[in-house]
C-alpha atoms as a PDB file:
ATOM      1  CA  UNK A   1       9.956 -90.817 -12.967  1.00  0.00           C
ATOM      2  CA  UNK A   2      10.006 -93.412 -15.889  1.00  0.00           C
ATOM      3  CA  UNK A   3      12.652 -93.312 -17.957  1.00  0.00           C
ATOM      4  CA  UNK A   4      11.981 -91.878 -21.803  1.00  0.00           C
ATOM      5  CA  UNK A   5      12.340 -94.799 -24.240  1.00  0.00           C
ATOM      6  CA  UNK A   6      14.652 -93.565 -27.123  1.00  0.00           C
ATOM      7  CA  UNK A   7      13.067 -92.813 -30.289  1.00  0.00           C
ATOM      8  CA  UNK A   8      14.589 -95.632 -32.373  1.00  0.00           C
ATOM      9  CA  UNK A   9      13.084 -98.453 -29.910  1.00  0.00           C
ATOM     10  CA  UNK A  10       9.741 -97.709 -30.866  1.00  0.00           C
ATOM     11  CA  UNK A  11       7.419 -99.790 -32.806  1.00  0.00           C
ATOM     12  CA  UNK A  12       6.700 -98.083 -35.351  1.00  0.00           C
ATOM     13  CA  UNK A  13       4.712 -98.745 -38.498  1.00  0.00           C
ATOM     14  CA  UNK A  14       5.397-101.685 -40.881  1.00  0.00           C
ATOM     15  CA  UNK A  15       8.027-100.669 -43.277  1.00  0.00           C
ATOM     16  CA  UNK A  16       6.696-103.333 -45.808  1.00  0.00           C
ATOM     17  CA  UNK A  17       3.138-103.500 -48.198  1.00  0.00           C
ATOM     18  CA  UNK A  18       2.657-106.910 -47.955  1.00  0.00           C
ATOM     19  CA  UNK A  19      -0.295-108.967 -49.467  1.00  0.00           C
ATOM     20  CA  UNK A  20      -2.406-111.678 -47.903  1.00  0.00           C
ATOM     21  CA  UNK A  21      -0.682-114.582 -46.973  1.00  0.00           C
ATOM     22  CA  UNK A  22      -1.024-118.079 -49.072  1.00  0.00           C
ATOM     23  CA  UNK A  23      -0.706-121.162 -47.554  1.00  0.00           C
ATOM     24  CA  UNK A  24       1.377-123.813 -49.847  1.00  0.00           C
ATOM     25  CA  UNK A  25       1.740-126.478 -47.798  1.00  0.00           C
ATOM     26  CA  UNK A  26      -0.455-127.791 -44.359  1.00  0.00           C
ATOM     27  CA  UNK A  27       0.533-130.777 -42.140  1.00  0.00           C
ATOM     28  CA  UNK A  28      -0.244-132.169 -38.571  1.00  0.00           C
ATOM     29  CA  UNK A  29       2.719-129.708 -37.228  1.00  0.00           C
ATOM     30  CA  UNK A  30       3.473-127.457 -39.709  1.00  0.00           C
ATOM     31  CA  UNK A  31       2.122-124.958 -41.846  1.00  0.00           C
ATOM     32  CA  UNK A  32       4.516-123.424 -44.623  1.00  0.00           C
ATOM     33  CA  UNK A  33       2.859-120.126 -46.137  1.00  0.00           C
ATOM     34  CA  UNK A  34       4.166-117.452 -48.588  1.00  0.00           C
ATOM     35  CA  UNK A  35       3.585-113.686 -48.444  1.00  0.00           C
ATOM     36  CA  UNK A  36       4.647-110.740 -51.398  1.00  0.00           C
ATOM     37  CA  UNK A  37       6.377-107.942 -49.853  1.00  0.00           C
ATOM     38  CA  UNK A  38       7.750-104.272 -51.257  1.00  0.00           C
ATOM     39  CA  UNK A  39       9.960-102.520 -49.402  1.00  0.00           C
ATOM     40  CA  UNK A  40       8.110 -99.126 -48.771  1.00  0.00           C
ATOM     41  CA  UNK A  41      11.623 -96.731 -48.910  1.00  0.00           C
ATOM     42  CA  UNK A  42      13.492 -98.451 -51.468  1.00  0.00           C
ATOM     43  CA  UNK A  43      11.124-100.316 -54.194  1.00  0.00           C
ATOM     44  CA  UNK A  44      12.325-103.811 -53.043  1.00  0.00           C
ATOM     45  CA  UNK A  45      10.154-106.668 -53.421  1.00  0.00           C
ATOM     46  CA  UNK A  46       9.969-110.106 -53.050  1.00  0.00           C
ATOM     47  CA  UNK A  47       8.308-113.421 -51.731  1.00  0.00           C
ATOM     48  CA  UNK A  48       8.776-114.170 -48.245  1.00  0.00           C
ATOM     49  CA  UNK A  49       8.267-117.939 -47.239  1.00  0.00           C
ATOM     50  CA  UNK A  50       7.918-118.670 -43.510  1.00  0.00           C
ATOM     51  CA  UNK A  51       6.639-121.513 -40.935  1.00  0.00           C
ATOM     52  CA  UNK A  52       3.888-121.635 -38.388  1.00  0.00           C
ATOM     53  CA  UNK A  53       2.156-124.200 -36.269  1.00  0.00           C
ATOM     54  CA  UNK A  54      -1.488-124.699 -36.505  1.00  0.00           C
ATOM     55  CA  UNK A  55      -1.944-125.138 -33.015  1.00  0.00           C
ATOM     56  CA  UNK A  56      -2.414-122.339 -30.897  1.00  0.00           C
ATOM     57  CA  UNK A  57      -2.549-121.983 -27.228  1.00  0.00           C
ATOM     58  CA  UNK A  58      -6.133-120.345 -25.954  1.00  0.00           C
ATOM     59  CA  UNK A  59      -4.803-119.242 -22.164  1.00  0.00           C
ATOM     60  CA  UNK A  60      -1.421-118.486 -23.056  1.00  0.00           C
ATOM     61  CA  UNK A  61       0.284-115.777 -25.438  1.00  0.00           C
ATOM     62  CA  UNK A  62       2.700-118.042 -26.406  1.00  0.00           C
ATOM     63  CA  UNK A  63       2.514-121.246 -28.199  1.00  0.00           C
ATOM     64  CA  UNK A  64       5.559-123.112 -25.883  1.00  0.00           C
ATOM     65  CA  UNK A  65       7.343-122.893 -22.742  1.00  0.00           C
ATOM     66  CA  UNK A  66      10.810-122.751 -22.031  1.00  0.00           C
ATOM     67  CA  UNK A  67      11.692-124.100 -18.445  1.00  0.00           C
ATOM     68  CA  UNK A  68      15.079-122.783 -16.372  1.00  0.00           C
ATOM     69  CA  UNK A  69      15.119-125.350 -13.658  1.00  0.00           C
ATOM     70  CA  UNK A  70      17.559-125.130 -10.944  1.00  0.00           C
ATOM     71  CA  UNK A  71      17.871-128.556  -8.512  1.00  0.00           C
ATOM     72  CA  UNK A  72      18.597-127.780  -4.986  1.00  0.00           C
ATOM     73  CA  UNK A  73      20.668-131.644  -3.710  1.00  0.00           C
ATOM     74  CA  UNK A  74      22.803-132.192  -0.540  1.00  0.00           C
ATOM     75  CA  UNK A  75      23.773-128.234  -0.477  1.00  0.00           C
ATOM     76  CA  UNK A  76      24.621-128.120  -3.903  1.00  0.00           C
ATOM     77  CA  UNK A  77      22.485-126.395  -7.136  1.00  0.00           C
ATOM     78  CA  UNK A  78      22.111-128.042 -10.746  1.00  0.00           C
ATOM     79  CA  UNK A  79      20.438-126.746 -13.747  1.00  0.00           C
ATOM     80  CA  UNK A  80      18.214-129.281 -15.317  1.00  0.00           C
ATOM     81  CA  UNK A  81      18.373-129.992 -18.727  1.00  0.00           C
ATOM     82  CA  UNK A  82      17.741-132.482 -21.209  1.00  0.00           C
ATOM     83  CA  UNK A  83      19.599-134.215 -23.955  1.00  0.00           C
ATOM     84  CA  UNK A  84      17.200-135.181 -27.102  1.00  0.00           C
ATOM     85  CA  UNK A  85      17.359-136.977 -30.129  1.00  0.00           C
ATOM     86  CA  UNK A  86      15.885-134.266 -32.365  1.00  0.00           C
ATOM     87  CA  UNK A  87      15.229-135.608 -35.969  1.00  0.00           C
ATOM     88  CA  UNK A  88      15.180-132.164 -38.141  1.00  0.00           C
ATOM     89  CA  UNK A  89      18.899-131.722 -37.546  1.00  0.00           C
ATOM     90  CA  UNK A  90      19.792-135.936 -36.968  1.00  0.00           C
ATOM     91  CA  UNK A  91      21.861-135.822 -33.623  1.00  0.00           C
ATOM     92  CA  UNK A  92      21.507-135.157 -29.935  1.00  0.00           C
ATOM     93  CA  UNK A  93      21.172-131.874 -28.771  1.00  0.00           C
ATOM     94  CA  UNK A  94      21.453-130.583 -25.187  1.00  0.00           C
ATOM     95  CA  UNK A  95      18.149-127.954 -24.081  1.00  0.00           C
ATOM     96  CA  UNK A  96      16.508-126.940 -21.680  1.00  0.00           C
ATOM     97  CA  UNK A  97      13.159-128.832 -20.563  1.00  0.00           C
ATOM     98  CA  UNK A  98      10.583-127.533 -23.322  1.00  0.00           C
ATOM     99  CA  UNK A  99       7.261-128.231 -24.951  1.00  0.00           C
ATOM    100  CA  UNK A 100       3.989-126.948 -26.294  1.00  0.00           C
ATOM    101  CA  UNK A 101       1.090-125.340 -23.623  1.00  0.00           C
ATOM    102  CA  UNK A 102      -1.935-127.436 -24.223  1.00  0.00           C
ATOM    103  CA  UNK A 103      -5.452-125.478 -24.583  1.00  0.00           C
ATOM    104  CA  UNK A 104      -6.677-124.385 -21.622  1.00  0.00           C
ATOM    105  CA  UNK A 105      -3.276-124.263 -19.830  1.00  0.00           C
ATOM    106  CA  UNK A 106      -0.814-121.198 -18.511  1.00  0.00           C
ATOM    107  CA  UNK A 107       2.649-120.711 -19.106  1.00  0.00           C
ATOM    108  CA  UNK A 108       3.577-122.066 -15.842  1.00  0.00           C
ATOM    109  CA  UNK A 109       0.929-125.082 -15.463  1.00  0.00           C
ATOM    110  CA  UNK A 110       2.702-126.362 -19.011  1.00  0.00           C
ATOM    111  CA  UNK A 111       6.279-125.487 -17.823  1.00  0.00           C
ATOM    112  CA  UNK A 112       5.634-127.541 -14.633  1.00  0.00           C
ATOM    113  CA  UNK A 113       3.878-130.926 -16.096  1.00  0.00           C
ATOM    114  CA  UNK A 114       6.528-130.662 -18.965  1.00  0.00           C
ATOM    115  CA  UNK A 115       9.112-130.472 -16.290  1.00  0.00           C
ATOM    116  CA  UNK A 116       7.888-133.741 -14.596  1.00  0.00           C
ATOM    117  CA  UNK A 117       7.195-135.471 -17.827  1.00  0.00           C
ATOM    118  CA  UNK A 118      10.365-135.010 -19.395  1.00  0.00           C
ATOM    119  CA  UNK A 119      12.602-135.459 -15.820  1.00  0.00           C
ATOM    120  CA  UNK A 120      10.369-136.959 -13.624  1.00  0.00           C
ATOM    121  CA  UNK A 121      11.037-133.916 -11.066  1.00  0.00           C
ATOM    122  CA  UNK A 122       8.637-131.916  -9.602  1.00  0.00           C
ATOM    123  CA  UNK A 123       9.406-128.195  -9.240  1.00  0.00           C
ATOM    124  CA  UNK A 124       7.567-124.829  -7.953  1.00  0.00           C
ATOM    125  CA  UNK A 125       7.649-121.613  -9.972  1.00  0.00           C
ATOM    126  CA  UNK A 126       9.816-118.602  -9.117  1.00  0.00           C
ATOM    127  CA  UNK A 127       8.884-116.513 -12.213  1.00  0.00           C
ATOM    128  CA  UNK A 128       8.148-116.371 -15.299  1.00  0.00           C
ATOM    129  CA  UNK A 129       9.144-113.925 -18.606  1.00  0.00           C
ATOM    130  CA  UNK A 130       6.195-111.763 -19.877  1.00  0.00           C
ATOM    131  CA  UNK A 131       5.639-110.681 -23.517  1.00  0.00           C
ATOM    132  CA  UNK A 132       6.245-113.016 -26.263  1.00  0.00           C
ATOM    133  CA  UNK A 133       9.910-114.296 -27.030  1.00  0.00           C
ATOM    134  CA  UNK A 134      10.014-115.637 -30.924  1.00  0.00           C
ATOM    135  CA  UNK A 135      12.226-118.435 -31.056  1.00  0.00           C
ATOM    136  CA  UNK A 136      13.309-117.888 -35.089  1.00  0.00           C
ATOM    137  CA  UNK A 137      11.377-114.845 -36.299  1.00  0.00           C
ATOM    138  CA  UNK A 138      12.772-114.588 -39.770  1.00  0.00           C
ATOM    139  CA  UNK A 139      11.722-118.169 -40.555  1.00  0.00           C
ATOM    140  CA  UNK A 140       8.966-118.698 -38.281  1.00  0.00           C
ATOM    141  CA  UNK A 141       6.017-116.920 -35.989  1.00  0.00           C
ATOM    142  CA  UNK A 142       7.091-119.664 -32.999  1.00  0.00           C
ATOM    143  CA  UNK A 143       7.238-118.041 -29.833  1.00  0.00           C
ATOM    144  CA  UNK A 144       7.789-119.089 -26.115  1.00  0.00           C
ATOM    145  CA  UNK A 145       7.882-117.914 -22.198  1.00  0.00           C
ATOM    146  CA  UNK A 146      10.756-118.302 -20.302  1.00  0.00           C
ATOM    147  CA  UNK A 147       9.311-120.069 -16.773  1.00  0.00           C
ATOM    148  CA  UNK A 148      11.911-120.123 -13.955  1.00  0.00           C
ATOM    149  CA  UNK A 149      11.562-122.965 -11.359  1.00  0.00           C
ATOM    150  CA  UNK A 150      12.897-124.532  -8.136  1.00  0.00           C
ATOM    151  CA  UNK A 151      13.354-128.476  -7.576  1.00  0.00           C
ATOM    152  CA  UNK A 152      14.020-129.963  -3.760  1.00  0.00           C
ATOM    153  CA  UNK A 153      15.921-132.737  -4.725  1.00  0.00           C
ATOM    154  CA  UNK A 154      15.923-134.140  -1.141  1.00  0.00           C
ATOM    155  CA  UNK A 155      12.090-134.241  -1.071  1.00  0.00           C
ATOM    156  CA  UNK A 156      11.107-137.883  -1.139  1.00  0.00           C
ATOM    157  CA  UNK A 157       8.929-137.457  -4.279  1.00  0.00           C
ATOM    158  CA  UNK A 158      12.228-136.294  -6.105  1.00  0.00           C
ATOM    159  CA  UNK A 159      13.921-138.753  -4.706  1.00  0.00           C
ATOM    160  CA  UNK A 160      13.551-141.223  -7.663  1.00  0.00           C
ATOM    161  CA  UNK A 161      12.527-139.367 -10.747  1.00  0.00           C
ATOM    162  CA  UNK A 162      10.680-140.902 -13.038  1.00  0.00           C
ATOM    163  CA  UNK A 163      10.106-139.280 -16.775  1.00  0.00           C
ATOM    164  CA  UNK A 164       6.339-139.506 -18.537  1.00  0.00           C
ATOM    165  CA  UNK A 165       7.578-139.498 -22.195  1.00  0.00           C
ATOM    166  CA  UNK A 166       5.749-139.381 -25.143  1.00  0.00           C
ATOM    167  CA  UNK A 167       6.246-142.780 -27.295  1.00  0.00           C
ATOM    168  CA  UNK A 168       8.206-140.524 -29.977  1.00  0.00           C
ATOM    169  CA  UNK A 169      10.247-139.122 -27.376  1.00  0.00           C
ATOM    170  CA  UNK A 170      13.942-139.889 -26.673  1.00  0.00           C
ATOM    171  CA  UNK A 171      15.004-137.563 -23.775  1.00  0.00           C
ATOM    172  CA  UNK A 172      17.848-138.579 -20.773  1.00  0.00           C
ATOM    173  CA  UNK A 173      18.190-135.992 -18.146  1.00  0.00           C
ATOM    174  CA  UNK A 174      21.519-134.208 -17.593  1.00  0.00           C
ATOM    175  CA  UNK A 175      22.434-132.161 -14.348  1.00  0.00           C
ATOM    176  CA  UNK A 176      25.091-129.750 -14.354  1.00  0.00           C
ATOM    177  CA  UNK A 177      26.314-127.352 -11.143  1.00  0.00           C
ATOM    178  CA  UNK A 178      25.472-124.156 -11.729  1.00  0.00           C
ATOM    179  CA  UNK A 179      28.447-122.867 -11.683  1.00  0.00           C
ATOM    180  CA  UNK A 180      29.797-125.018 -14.486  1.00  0.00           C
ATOM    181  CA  UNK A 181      27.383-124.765 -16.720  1.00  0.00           C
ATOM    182  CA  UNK A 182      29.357-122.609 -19.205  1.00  0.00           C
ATOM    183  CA  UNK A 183      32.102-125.137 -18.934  1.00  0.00           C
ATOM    184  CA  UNK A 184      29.445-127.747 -19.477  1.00  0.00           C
ATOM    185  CA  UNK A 185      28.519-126.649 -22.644  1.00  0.00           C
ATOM    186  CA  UNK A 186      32.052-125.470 -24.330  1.00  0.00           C
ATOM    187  CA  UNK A 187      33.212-128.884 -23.315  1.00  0.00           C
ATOM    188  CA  UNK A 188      30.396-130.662 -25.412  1.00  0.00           C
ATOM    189  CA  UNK A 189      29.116-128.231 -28.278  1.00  0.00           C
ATOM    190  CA  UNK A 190      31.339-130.283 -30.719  1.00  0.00           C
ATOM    191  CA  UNK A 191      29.759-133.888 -29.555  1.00  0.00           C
ATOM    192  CA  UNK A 192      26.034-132.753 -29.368  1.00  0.00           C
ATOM    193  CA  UNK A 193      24.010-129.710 -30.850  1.00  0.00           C
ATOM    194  CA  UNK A 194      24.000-127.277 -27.926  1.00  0.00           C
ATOM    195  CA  UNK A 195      20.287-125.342 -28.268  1.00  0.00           C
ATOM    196  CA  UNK A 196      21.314-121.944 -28.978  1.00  0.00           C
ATOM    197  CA  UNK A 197      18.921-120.564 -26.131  1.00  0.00           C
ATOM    198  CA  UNK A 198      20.577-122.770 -23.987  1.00  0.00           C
ATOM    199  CA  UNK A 199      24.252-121.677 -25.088  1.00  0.00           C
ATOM    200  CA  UNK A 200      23.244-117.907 -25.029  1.00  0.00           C
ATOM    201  CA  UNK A 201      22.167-118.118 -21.409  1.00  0.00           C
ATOM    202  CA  UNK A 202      25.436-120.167 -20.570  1.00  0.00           C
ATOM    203  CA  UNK A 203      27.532-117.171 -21.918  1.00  0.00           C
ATOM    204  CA  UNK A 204      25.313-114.552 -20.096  1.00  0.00           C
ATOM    205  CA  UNK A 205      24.878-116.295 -16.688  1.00  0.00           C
ATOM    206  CA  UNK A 206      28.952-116.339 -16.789  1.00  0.00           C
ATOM    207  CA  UNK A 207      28.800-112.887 -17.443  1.00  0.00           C
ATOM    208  CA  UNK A 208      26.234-112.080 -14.844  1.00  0.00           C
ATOM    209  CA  UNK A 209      28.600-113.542 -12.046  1.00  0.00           C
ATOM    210  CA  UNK A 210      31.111-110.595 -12.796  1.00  0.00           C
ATOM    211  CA  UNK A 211      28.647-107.859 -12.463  1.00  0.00           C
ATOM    212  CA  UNK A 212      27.056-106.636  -8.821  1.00  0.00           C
ATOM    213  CA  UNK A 213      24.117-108.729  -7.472  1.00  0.00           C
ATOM    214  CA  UNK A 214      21.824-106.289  -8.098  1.00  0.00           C
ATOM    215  CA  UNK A 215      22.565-105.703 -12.019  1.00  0.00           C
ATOM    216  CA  UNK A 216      21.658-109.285 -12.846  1.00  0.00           C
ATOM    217  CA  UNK A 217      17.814-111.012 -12.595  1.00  0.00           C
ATOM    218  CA  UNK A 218      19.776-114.402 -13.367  1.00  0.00           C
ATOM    219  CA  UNK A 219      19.018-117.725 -10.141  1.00  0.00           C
ATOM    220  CA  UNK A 220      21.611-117.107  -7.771  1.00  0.00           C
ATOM    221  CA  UNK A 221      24.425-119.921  -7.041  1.00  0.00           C
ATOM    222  CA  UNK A 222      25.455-119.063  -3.977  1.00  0.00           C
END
């Protein structure tokens, strides 16, 4: 028998009358718009201002795709990530593999050509999240899927990676054990930007490694 969800994690109805949105400024990328809210209980109103892209995936839910890639080497596992010159905050940040689904594509067809293109590696899906995961949903209506793959890094055609990067890219690959990856990241978040996805699953993949097997959905190590 299913489980009752409690009352207070239901949807619900919008708390908010809000108008029609105006857009105030377009680009290539972005979109900025505006929106008038009033708080329905209380009286409180305002102007909300918020970003969007104005491309939109036609297969997928989601507008990008998050990829947790773990590199099986010589007995030994790696996650895969990337460090990136990322212009909006003007250093390097360390992230997972990433990037927007083209039209036409899935969650896991973009998660797997974005995966080669920024590493060079070629991977197989395990899984991949369902629903849609906002990435910054009091600024912005940019979402994502979380796609888990595997990489055999002693097949040949992984032997000697070779990354397909867009002419405005600036991406170098970075393995780290498994195991270490909390480490990893305490030991540089004051050098580089550490993506706060990435950080957030550093802190709960630690965490899942003190809890029984069977509590945790989290790639194994071991």
């Amino acid at each position: 028998m299913a489980a009752e969800t409690p009352k207070h994690l239901e949807a619900g109805e919008c708390p908010f009358d809000l108008s029609e949105s105006r857009v105030v400024f377009e680009g290539r990328w972005l979109v900025a718009r505006e929106v008038d809210f009033r708080h329905r209980a209380n009286g409180e109103s305002g102007v909300w201002q918020s970003a969007h892209r104005p491309t939109k995936a036609t297969v997928a839910e989601v507008q990008g795709v998050d990829v947790i890639a773990i590199l099986k080497r010589a007995g030994k596992r790696f996650f895969v990530l990337v460090k990136q010159y990322r212009i909006p905050v003007g250093t390097w940040c360390i992230e997972f593999p990433a990037g927007l689904i083209d039209t036409n594509e899935t969650a896991e067809t973009a998660a797997l050509r974005e995966l080669k293109e920024e590493t060079g590696f070629q991977g197989c899906v395990i899984e991949r999240s369902n629903g849609i995961q906002p990435l910054d949903p009091g600024l912005c209506d940019d979402s994502c899927q979380f796609v888990m793959a595997e990489i055999d890094g002693d097949a040949p055609e992984n032997a000697n990676p070779k990354q397909n990067l867009d002419s405005a890219e600036s991406i170098e690959v970075v393995l780290v054990e498994c195991d270490k990856l909390l480490e990893f990241v305490r030991a540089h978040e004051r050098r580089f930007r550490v993506e706060a996805m990435l950080y957030s699953f550093a802190i709960g993949f630690a965490m899942s490694r003190q809890m029984p097997p069977s509590l945790n959905g989290l790639p194994k190590t071991g």
